[in-house]
N, C-alpha and C. Protein backbone atom coordinates (compact mmCIF):
# COMPACT_ATOMS: atom_id res chain seq x y z
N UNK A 1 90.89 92.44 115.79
CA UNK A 1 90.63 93.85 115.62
C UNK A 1 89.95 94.37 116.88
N UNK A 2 90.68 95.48 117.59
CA UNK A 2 89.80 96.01 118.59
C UNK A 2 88.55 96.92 118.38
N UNK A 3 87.59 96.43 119.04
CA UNK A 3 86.22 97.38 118.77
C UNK A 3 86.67 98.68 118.78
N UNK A 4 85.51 99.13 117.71
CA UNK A 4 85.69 100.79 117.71
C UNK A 4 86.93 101.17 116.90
N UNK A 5 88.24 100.43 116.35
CA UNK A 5 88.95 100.58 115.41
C UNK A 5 89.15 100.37 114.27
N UNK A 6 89.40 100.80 113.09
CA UNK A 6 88.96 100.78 111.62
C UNK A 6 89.48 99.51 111.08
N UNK A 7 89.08 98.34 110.84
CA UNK A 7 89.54 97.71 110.06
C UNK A 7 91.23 98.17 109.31
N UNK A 8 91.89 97.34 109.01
CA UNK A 8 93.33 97.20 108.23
C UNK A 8 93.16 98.20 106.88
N UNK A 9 92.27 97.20 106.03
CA UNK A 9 91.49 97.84 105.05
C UNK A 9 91.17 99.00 104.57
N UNK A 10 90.30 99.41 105.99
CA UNK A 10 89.79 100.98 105.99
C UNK A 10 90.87 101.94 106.10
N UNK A 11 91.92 101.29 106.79
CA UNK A 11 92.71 102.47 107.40
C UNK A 11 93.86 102.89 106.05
N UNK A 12 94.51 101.54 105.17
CA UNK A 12 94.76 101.62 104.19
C UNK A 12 94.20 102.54 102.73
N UNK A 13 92.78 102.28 102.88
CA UNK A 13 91.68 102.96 102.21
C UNK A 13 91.93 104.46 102.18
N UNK A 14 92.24 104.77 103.45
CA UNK A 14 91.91 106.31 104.18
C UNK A 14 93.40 106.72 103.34
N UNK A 15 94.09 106.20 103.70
CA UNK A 15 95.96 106.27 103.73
C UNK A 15 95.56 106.52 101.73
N UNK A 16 95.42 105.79 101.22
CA UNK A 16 95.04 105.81 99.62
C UNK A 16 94.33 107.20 99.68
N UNK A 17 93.53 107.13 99.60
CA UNK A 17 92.57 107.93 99.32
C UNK A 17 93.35 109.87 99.66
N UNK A 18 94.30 110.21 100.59
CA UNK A 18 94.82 110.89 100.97
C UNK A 18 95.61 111.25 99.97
N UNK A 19 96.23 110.03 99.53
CA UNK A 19 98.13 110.66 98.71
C UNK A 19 97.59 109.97 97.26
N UNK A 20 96.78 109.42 96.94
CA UNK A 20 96.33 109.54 95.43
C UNK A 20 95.42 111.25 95.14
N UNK A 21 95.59 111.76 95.55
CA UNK A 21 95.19 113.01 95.46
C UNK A 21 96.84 113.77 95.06
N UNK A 22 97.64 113.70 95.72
CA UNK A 22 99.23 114.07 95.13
C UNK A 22 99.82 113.34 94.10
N UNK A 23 99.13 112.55 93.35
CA UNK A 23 99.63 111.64 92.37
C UNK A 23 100.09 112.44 91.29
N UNK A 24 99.02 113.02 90.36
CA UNK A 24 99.47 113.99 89.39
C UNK A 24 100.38 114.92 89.45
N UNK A 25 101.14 115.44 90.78
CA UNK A 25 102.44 116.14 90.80
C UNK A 25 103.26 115.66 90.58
N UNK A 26 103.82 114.42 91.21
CA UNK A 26 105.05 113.50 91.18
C UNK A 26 104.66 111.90 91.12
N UNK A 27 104.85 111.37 90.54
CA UNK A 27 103.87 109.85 91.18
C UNK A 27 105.61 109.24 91.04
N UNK A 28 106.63 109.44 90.97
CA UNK A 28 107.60 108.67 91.74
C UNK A 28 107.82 108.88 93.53
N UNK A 29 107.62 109.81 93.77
CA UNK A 29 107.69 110.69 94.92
C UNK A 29 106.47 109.96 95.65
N UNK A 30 105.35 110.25 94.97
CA UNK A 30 104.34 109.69 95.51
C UNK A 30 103.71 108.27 95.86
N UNK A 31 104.49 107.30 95.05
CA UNK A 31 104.79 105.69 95.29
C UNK A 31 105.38 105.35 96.20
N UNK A 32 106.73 106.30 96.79
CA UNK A 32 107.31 106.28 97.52
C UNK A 32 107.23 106.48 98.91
N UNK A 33 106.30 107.34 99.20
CA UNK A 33 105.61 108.11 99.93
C UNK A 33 104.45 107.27 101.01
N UNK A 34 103.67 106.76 99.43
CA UNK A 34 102.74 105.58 99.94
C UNK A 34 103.06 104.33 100.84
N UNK A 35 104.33 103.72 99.99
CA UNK A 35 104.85 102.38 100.80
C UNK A 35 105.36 102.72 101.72
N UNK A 36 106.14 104.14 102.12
CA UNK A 36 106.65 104.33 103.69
C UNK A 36 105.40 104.64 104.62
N UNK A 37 104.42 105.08 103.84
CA UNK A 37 103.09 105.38 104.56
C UNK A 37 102.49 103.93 105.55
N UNK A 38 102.18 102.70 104.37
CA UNK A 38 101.71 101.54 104.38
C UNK A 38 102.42 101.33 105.43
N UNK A 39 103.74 100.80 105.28
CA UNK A 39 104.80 100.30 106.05
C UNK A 39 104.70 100.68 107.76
N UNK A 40 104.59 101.81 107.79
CA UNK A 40 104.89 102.60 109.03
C UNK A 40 103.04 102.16 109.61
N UNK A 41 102.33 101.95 109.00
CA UNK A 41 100.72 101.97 109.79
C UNK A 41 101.05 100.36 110.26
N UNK A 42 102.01 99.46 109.33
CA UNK A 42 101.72 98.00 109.65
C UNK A 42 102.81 97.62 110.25
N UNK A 43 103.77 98.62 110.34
CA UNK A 43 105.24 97.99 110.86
C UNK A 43 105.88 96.58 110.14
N UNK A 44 105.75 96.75 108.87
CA UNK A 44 105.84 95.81 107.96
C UNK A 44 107.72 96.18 107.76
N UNK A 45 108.14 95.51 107.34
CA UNK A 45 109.88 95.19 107.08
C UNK A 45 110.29 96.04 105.73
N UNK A 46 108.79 95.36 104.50
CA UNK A 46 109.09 95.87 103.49
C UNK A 46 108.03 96.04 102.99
N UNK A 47 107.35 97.62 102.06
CA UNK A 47 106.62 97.37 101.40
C UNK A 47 107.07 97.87 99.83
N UNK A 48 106.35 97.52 98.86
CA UNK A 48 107.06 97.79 97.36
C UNK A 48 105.62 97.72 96.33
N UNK A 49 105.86 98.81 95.81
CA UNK A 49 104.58 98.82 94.44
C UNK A 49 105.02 98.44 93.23
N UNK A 50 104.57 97.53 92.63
CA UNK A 50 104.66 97.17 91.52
C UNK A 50 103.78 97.46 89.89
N UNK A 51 104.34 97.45 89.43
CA UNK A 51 102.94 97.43 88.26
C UNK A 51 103.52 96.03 86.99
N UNK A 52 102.18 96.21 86.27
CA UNK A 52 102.43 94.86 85.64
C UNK A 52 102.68 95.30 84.17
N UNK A 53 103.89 95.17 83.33
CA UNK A 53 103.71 95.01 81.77
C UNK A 53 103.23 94.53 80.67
N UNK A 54 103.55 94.78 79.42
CA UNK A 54 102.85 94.05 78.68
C UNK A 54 103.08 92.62 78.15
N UNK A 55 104.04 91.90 78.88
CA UNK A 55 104.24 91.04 79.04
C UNK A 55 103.95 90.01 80.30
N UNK A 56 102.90 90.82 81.21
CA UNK A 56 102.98 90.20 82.61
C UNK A 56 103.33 90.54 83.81
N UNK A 57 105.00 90.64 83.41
CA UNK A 57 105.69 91.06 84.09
C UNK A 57 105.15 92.32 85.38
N UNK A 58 105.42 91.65 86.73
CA UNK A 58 105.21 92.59 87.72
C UNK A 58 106.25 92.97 88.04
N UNK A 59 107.20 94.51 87.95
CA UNK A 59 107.93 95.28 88.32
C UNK A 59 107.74 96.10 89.05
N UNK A 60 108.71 96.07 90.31
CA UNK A 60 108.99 96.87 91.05
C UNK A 60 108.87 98.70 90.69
N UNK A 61 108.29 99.22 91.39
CA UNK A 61 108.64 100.68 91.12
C UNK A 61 109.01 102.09 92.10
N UNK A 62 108.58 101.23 93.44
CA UNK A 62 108.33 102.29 94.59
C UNK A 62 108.46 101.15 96.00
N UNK A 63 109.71 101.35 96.57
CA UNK A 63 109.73 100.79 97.97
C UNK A 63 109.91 101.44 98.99
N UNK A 64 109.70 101.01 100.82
CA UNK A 64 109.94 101.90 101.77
C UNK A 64 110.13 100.15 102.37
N UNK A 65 111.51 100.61 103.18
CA UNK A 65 111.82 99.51 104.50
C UNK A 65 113.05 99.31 103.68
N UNK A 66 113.19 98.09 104.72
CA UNK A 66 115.06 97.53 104.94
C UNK A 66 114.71 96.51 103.85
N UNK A 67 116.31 95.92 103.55
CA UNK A 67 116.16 94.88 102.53
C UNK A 67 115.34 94.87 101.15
N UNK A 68 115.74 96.04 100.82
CA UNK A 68 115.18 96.44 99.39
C UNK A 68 116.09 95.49 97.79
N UNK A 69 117.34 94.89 98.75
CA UNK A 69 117.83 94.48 97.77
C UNK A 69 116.45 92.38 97.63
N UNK A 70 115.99 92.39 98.43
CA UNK A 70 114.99 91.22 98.03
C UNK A 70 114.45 91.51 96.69
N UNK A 71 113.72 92.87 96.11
CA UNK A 71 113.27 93.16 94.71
C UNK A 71 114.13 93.01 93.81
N UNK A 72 115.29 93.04 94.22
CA UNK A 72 116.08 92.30 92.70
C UNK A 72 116.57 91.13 92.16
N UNK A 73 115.73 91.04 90.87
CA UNK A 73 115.95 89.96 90.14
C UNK A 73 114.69 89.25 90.71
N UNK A 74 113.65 89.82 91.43
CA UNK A 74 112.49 89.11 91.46
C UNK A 74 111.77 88.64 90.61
N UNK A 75 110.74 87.44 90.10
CA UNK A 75 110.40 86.98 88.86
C UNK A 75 108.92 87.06 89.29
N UNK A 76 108.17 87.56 88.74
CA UNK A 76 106.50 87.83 88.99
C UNK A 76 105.88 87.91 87.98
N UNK A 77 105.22 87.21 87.34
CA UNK A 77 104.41 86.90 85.71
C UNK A 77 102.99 86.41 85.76
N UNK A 78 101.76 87.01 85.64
CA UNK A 78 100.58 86.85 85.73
C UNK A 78 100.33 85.63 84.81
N UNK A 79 100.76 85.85 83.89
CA UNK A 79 101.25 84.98 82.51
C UNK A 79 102.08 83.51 82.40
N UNK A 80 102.54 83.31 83.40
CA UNK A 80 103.12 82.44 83.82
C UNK A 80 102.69 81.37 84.95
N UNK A 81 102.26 79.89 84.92
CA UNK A 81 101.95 79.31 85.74
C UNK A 81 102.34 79.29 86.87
N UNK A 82 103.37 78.90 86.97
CA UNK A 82 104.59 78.83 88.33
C UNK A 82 104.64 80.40 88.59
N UNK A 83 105.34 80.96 88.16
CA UNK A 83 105.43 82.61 88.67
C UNK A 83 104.51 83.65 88.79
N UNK A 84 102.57 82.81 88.85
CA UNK A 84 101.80 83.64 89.14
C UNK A 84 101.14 82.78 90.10
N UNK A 85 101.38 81.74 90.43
CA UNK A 85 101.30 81.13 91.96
C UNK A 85 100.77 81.68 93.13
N UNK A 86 101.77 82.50 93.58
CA UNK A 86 102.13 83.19 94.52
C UNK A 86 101.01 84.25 94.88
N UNK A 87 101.07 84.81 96.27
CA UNK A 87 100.28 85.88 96.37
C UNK A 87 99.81 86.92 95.72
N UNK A 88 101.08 87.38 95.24
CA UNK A 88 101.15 88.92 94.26
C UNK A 88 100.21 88.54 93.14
N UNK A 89 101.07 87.45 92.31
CA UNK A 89 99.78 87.08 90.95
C UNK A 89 98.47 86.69 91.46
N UNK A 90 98.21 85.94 92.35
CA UNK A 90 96.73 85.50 92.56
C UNK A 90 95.77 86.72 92.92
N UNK A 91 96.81 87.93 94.05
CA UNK A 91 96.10 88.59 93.68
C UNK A 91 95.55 89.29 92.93
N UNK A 92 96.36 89.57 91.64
CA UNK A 92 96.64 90.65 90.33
C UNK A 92 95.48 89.88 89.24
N UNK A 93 95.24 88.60 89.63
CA UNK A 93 94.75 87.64 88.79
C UNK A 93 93.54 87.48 89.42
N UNK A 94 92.95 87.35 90.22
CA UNK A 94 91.52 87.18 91.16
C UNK A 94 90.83 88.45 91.82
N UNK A 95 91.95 89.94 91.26
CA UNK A 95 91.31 90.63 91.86
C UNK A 95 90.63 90.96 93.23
N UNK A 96 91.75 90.41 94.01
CA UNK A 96 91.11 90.20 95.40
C UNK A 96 92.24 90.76 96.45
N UNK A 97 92.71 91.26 97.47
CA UNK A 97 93.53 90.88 98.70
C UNK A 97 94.16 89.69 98.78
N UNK A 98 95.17 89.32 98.32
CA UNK A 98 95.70 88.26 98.95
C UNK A 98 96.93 87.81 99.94
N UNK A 99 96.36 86.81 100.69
CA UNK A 99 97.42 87.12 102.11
C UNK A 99 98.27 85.68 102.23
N UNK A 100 99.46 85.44 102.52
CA UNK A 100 100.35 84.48 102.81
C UNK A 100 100.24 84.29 104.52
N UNK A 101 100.13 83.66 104.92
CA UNK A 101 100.54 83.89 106.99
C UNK A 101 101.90 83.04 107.06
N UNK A 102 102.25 82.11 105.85
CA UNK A 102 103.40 81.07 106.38
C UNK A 102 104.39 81.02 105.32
N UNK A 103 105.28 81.42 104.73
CA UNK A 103 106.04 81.56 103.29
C UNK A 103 106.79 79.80 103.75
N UNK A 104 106.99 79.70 104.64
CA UNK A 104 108.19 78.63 104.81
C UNK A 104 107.20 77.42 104.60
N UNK A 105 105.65 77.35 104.54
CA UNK A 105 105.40 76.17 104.60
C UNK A 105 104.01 75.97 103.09
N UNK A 106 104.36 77.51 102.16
CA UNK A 106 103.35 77.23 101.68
C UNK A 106 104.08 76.87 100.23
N UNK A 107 102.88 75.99 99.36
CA UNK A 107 103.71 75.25 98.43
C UNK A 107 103.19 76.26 97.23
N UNK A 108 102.41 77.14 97.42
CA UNK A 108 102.41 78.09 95.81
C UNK A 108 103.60 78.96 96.26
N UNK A 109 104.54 79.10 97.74
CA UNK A 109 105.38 80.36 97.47
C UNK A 109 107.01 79.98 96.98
N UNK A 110 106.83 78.66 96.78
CA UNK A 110 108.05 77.98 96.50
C UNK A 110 108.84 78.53 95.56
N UNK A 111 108.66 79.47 94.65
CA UNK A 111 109.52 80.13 93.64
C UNK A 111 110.35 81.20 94.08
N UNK A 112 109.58 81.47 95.32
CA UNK A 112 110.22 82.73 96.38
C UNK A 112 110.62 82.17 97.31
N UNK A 113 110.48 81.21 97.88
CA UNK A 113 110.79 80.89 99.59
C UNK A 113 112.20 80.83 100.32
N UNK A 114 113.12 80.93 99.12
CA UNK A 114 114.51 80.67 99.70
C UNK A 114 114.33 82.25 100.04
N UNK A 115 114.45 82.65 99.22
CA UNK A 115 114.87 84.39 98.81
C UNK A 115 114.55 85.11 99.92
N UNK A 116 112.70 84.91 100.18
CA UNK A 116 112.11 85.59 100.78
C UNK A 116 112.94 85.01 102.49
N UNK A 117 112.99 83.63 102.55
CA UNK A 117 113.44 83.87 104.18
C UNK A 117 114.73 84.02 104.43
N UNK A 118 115.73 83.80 103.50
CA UNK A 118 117.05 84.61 103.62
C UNK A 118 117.11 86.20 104.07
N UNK A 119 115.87 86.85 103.41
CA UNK A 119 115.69 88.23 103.78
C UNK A 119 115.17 88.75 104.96
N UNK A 120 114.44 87.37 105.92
CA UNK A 120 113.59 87.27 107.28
C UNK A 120 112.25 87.62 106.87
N UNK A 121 111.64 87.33 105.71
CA UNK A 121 109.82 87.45 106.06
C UNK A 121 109.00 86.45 105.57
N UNK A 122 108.44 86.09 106.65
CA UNK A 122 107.46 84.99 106.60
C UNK A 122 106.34 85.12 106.34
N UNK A 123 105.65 86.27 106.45
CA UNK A 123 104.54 86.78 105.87
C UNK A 123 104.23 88.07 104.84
N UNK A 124 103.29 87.87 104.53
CA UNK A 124 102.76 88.97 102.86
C UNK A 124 101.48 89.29 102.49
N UNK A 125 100.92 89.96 102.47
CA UNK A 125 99.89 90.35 101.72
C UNK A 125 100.03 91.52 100.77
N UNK A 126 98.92 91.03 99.66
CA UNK A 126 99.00 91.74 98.28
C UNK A 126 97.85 92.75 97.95
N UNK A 127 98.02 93.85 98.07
CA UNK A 127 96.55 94.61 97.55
C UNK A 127 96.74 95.04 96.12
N UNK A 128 95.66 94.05 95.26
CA UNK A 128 95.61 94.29 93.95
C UNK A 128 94.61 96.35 93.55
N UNK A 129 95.60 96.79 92.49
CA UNK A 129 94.86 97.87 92.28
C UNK A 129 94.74 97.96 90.60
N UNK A 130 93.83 98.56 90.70
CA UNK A 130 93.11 98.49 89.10
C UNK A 130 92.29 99.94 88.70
N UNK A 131 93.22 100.75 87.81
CA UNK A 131 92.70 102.45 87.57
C UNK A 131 91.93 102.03 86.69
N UNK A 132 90.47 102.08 86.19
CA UNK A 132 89.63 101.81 84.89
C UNK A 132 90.69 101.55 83.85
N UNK A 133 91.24 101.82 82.88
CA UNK A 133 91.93 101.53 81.39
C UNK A 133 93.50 102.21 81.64
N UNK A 134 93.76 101.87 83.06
CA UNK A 134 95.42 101.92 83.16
C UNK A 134 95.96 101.40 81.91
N UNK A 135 96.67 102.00 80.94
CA UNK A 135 97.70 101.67 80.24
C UNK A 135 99.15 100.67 80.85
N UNK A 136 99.29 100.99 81.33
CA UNK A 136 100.32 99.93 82.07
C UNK A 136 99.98 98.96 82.67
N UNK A 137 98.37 98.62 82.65
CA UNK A 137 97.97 97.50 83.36
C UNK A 137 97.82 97.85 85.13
N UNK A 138 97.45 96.18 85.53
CA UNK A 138 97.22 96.40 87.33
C UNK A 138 98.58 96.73 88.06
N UNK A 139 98.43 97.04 88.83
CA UNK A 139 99.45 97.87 89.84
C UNK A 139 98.87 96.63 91.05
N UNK A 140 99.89 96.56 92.17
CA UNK A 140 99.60 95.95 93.31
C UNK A 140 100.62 96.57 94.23
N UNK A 141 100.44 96.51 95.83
CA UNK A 141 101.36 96.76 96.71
C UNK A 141 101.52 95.66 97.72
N UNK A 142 102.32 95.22 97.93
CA UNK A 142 103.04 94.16 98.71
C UNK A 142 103.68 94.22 100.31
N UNK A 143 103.02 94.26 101.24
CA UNK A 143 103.71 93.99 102.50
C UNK A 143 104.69 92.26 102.89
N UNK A 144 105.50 93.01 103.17
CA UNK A 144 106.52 92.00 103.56
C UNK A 144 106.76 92.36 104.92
N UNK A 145 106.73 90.71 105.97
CA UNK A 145 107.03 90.88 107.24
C UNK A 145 107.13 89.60 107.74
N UNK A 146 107.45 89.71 109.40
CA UNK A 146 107.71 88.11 109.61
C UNK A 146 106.40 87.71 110.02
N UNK A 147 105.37 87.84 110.71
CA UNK A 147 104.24 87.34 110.68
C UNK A 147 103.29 88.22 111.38
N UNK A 148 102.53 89.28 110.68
CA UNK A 148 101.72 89.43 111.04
C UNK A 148 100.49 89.79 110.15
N UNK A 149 100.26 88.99 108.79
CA UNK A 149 99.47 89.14 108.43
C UNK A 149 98.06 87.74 108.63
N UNK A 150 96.97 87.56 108.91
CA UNK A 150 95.79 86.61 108.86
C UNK A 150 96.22 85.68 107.20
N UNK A 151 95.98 84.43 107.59
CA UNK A 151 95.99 83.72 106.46
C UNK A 151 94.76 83.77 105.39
N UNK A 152 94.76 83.16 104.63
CA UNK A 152 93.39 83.71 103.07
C UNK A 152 93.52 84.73 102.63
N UNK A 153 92.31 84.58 101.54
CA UNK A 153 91.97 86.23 100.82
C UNK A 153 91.48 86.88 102.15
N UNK A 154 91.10 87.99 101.60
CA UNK A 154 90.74 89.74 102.34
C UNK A 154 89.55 89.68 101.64
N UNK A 155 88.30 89.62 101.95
CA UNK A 155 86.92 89.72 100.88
C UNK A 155 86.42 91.31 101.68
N UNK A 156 86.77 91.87 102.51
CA UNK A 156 86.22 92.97 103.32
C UNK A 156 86.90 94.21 102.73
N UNK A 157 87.53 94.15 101.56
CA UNK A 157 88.16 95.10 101.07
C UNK A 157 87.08 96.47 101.54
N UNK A 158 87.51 97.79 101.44
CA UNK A 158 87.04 98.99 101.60
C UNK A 158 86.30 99.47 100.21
N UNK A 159 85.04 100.28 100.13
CA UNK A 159 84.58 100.61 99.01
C UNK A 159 85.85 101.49 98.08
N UNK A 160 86.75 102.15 99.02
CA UNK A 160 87.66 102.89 98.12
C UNK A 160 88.82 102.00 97.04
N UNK A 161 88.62 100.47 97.42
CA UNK A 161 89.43 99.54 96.33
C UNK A 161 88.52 99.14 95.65
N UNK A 162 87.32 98.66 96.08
CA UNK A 162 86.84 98.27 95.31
C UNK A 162 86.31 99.12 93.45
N UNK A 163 86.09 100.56 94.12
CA UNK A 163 86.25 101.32 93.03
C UNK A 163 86.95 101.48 91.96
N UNK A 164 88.45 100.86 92.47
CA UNK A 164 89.60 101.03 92.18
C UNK A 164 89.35 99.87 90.30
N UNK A 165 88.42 98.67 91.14
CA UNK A 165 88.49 97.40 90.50
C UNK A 165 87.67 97.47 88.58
N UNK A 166 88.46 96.83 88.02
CA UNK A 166 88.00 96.90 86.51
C UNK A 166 86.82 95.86 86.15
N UNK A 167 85.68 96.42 86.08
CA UNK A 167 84.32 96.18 85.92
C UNK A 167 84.88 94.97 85.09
């Protein structure tokens, strides 16, 4: 990070904090909006919002970038051992940032790894989001790229996620 520039986090934070204010007009429009937002600050390949059902299930709802056909038939289950492995669930599940730096060599992404590098991305991070008593459960957003995300969790999250987070 160069001195004097906002953290990833913050700048994400800022980016949130902006277009969740347009939510209540359109929030398909506005999902949409967001991940081309995300995408374009990180130069990420793909980003995609998901939310989780009442079964687990993390579904797709809002993407921006190439290779949008990777979200289909994706399998993502909080609820599920093997299919909450992965970044997306650990983060949805630990409540935390979670970041991939190596898809090809890591052994929780193995349920994805063909898929994901057939599509070219080797790296991911997950920002878990949590509205107080969302009815639909946690929401998360997903960068997909070939490598430029830091490996581990994200513990430096911005006060504006953390707010986000269910006491």
């Amino acid at each position: 990070m160069t001195k004097g520039r906002p953290s990833w986090a913050s700048q994400i934070g800022e980016i949130l904090g902006e277009l969740f204010q347009r939510l209540e007009a359109s929030p398909g429009i506005f999902y949409n909006h967001l991940c081309e937002r995300i995408r374009q600050l990180f130069e990420a390949d793909l980003v995609w919002f998901g939310t989780v059902d009442a079964q687990g299930e993390v579904k797709p709802r809002a993407f921006s970038g190439k290779e949008a056909g990777y979200l289909r038939g994706l399998q993502i289950n909080i609820r599920d051992p093997l299919l909450s492995q992965g970044p997306t669930g650990q983060a949805l599940l630990k409540k935390n940032i979670m970041t991939e730096s190596d898809i090809l060599r890591s052994p929780r992404f193995a349920p994805w790894r063909q898929k994901a590098l057939a599509y070219g991305f080797r790296s991911t991070t997950c920002l878990p989001l949590f509205f107080g008593k969302n009815p639909a459960g946690p929401s998360t957003f997903i960068l997909l790229a070939p490598n430029i995300f830091p490996p581990g969790p994200s513990v430096n999250s911005p006060p504006i996620f953390r707010s986000w987070a269910v006491p």
